[in-house]
N, C-alpha and C. Protein backbone atom coordinates (compact mmCIF):
# COMPACT_ATOMS: atom_id res chain seq x y z
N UNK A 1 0.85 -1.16 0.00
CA UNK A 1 0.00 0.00 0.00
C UNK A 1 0.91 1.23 0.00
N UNK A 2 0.50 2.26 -0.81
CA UNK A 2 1.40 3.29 -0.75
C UNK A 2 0.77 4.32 0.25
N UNK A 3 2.39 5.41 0.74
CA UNK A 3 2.12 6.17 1.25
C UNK A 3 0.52 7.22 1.20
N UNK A 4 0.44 7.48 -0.03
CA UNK A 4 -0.63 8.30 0.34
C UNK A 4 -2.18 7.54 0.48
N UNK A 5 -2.12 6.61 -0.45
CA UNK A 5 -3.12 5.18 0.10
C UNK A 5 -3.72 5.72 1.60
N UNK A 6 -2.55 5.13 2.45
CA UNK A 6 -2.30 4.77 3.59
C UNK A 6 -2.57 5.70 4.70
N UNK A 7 -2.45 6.80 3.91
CA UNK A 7 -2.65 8.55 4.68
C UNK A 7 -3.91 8.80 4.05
N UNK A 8 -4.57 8.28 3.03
CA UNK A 8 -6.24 8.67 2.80
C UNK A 8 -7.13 7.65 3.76
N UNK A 9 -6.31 6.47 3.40
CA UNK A 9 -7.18 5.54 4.66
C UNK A 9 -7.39 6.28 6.03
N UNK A 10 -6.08 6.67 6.25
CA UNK A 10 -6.52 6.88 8.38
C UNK A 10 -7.33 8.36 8.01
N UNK A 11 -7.10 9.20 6.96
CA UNK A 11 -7.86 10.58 7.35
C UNK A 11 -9.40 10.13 6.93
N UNK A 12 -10.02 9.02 6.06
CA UNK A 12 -11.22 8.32 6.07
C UNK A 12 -11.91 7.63 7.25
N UNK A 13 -10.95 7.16 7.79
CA UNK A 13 -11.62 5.84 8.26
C UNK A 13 -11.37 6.44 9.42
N UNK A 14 -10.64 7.69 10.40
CA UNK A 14 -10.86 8.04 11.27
C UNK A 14 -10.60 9.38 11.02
N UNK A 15 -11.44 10.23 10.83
CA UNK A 15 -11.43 11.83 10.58
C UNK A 15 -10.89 12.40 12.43
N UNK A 16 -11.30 11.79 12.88
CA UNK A 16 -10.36 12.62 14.30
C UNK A 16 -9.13 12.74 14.70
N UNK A 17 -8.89 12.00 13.57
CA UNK A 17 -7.10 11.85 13.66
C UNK A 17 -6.32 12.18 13.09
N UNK A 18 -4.87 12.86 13.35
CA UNK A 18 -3.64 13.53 12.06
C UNK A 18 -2.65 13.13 12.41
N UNK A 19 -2.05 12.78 11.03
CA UNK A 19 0.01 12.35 11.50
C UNK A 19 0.79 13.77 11.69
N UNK A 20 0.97 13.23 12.91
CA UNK A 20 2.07 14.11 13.89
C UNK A 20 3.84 13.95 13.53
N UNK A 21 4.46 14.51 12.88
CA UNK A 21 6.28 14.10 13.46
C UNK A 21 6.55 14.66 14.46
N UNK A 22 7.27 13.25 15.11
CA UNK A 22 8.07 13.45 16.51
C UNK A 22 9.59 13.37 15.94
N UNK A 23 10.59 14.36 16.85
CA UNK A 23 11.62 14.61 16.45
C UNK A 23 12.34 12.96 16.83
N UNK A 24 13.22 12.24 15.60
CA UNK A 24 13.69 11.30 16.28
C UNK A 24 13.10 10.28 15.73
N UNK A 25 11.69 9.85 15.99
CA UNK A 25 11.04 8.76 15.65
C UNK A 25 9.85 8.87 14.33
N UNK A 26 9.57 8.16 14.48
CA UNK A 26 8.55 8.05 13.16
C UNK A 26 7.32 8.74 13.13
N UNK A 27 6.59 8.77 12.39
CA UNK A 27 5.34 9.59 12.63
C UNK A 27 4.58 8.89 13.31
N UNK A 28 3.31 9.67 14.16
CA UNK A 28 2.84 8.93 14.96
C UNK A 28 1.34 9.73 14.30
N UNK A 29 0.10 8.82 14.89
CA UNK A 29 -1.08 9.06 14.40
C UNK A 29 -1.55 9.40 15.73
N UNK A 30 -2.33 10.52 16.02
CA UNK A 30 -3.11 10.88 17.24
C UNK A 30 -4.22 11.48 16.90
N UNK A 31 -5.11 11.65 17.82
CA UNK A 31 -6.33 12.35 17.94
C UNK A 31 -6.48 14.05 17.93
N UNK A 32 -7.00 14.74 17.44
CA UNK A 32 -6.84 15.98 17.30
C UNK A 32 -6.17 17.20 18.76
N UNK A 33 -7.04 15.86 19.81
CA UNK A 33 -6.94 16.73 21.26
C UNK A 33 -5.65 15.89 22.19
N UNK A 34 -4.85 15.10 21.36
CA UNK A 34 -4.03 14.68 21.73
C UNK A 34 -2.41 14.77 21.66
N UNK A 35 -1.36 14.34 23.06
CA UNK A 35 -0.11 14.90 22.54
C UNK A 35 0.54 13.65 21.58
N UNK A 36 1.67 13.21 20.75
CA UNK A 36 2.23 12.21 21.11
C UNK A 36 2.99 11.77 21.79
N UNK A 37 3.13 10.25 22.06
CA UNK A 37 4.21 10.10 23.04
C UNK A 37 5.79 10.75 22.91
N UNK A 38 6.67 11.46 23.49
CA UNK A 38 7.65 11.62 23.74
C UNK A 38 8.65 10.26 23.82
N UNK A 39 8.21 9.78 24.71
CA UNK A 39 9.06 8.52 25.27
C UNK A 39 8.46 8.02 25.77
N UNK A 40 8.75 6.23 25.61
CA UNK A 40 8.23 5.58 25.93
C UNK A 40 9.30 4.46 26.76
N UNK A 41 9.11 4.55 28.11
CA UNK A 41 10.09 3.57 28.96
C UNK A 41 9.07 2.36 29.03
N UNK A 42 9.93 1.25 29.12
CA UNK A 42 9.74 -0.37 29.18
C UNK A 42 9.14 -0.57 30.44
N UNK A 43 9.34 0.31 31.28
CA UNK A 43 8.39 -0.06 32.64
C UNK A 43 6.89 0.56 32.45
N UNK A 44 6.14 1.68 31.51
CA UNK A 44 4.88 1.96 30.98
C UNK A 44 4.26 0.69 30.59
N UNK A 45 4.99 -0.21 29.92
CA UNK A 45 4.11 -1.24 29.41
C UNK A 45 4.50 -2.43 29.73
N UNK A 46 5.21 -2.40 30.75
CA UNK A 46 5.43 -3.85 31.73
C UNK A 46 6.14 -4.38 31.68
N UNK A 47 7.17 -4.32 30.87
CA UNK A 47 8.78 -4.88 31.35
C UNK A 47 9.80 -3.69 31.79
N UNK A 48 10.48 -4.84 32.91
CA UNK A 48 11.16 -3.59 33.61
C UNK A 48 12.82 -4.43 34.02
N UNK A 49 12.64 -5.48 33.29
CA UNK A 49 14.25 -6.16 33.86
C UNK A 49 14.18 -7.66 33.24
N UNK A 50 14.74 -8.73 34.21
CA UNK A 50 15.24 -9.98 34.42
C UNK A 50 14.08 -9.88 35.29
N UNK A 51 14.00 -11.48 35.97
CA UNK A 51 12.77 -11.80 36.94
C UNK A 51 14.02 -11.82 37.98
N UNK A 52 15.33 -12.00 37.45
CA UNK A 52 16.27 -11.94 38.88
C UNK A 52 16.24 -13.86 39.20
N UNK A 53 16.71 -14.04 40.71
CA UNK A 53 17.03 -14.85 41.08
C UNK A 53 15.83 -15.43 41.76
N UNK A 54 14.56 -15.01 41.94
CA UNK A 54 13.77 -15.90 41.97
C UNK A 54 12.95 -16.24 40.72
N UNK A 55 13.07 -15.90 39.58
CA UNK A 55 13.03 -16.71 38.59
C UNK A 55 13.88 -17.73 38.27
N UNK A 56 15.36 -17.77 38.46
CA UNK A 56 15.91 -18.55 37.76
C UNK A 56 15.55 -20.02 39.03
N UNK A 57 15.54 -19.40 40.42
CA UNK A 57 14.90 -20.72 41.02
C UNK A 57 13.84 -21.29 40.78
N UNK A 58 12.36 -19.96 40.14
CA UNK A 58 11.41 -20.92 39.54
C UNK A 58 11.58 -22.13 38.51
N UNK A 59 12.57 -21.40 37.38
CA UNK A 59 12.92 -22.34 36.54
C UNK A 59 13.37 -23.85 36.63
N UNK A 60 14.07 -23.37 37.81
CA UNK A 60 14.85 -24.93 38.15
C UNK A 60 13.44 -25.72 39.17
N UNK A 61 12.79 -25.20 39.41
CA UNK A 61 11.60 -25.76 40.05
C UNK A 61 10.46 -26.28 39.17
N UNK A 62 10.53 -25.80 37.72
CA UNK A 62 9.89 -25.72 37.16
C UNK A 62 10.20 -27.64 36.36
N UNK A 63 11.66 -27.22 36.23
CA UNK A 63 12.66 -28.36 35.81
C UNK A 63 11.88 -29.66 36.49
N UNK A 64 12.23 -29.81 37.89
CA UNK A 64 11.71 -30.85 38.62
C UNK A 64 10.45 -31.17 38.58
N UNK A 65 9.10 -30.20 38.82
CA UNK A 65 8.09 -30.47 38.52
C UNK A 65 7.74 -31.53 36.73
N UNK A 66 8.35 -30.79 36.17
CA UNK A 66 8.53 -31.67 34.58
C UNK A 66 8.78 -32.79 34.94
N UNK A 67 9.94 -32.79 35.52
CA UNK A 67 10.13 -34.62 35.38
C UNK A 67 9.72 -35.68 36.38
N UNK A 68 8.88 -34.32 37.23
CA UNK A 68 7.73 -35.21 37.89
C UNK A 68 6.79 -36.12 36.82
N UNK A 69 6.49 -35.32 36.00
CA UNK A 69 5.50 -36.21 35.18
C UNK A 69 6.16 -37.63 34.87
N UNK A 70 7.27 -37.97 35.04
CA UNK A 70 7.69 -39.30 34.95
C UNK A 70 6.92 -40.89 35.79
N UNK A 71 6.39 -39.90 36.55
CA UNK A 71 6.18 -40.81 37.46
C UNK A 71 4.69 -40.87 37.03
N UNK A 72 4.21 -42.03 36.86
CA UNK A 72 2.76 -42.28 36.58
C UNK A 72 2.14 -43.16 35.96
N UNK A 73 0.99 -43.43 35.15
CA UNK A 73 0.28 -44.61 34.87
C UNK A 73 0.42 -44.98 33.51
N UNK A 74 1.18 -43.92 32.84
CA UNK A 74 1.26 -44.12 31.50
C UNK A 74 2.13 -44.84 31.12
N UNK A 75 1.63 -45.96 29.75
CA UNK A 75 2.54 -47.31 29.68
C UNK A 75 3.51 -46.95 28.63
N UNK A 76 3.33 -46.58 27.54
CA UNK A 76 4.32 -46.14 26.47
C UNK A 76 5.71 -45.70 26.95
N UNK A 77 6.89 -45.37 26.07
CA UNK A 77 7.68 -44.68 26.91
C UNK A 77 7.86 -43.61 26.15
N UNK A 78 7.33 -43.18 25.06
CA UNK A 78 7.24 -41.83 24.16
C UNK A 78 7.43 -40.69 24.74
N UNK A 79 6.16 -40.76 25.83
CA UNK A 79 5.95 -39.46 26.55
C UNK A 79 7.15 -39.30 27.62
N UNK A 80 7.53 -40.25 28.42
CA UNK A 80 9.25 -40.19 28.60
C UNK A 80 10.58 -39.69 28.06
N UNK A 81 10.05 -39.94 27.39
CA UNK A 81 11.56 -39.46 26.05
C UNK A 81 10.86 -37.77 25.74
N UNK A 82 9.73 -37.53 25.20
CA UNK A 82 9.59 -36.30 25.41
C UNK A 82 9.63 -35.57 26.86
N UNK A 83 9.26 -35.63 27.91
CA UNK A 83 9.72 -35.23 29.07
C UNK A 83 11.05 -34.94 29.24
N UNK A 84 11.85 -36.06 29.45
CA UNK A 84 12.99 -36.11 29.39
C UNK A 84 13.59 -35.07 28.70
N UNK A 85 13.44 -34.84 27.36
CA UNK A 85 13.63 -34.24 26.26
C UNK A 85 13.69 -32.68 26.63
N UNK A 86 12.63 -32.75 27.46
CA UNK A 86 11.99 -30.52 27.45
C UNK A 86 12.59 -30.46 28.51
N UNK A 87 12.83 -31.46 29.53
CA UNK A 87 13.20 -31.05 31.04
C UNK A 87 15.49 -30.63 30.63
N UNK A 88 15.83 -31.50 29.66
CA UNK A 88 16.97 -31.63 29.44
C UNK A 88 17.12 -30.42 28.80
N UNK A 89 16.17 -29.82 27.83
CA UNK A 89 16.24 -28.04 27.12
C UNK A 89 16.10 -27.11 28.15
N UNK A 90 15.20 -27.59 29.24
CA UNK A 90 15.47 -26.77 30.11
C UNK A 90 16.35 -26.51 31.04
N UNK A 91 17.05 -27.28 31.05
CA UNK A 91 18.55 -27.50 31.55
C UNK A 91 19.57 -26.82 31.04
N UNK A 92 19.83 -27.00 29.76
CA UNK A 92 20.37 -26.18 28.68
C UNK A 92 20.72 -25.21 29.04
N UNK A 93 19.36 -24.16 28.84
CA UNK A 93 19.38 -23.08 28.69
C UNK A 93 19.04 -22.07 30.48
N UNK A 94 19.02 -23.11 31.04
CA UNK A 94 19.63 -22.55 32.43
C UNK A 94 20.92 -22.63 32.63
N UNK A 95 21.78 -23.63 31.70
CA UNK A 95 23.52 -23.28 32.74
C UNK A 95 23.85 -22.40 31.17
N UNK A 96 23.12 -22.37 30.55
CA UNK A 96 23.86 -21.33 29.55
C UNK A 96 23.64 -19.92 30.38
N UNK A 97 22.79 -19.86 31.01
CA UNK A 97 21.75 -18.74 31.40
C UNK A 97 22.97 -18.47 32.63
N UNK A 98 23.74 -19.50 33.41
CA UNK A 98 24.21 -19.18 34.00
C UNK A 98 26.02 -18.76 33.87
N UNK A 99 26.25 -19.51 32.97
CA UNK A 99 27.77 -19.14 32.29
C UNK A 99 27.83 -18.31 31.88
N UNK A 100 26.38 -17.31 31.11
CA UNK A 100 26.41 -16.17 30.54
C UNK A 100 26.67 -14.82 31.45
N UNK A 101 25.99 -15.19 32.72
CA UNK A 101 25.99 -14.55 33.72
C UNK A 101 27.67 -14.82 34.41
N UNK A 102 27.72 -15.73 34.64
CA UNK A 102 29.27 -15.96 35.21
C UNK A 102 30.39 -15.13 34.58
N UNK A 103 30.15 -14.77 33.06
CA UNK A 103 31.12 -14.92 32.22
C UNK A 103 30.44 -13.32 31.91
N UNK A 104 29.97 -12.58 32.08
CA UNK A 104 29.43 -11.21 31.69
C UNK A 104 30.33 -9.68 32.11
N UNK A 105 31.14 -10.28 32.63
CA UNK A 105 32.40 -9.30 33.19
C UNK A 105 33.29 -9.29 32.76
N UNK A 106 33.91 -10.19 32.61
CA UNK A 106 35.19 -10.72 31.44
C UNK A 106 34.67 -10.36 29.98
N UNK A 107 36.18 -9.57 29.52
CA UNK A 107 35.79 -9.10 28.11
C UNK A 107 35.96 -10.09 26.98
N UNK A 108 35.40 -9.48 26.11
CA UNK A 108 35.58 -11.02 25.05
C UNK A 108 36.98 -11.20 24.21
């Protein structure tokens, strides 16, 4: 769709609205009685970090609970080998998670 396409659509399909330039970023579409955003920090819309160290213990809790499912009535061993399988990715990518961290000070 081309630019002006695209700029007849929004002044159609919502007459209360005009493209604004913000210095820096792209144009933004607002409401006549409205500002645009300036900035937008990662904690406005809900990320604000790492979960930290009680995530990475959820994870590893998370680990064990998985291979809880080992234990049970089911006769095949498929679903074993997949268990096995996600609990071992999740393994993975926790001591990567943690070498990365170990190793994040030291230059490359």
């Amino acid at each position: 769709m081309s630019e002006q396409t695209h700029r007849d659509r929004i002044t159609i399909d919502h007459p209360d609205t005009e493209r604004v330039n913000q210095p820096g970023r792209e144009e933004a579409v607002v409401r006549h009685d409205a500002q645009p955003v300036e900035h937008e920090r990662p904690e406005e819309w809900g990320w604000h970090g790492e979960t930290g160290r009680a995530g990475r213990i959820g994870a590893w809790i998370a680990v064990l609970v998985t291979l809880a499912f080992l234990v049970g009535n089911h006769r095949g061993r498929i679903e074993d080998i997949w268990i096995v399988g996600i609990a071992v990715g999740m393994i993975v990518i926790l001591i990567a998670d943690w070498r990365r961290r170990k190793n994040a000070w030291r230059a490359k």
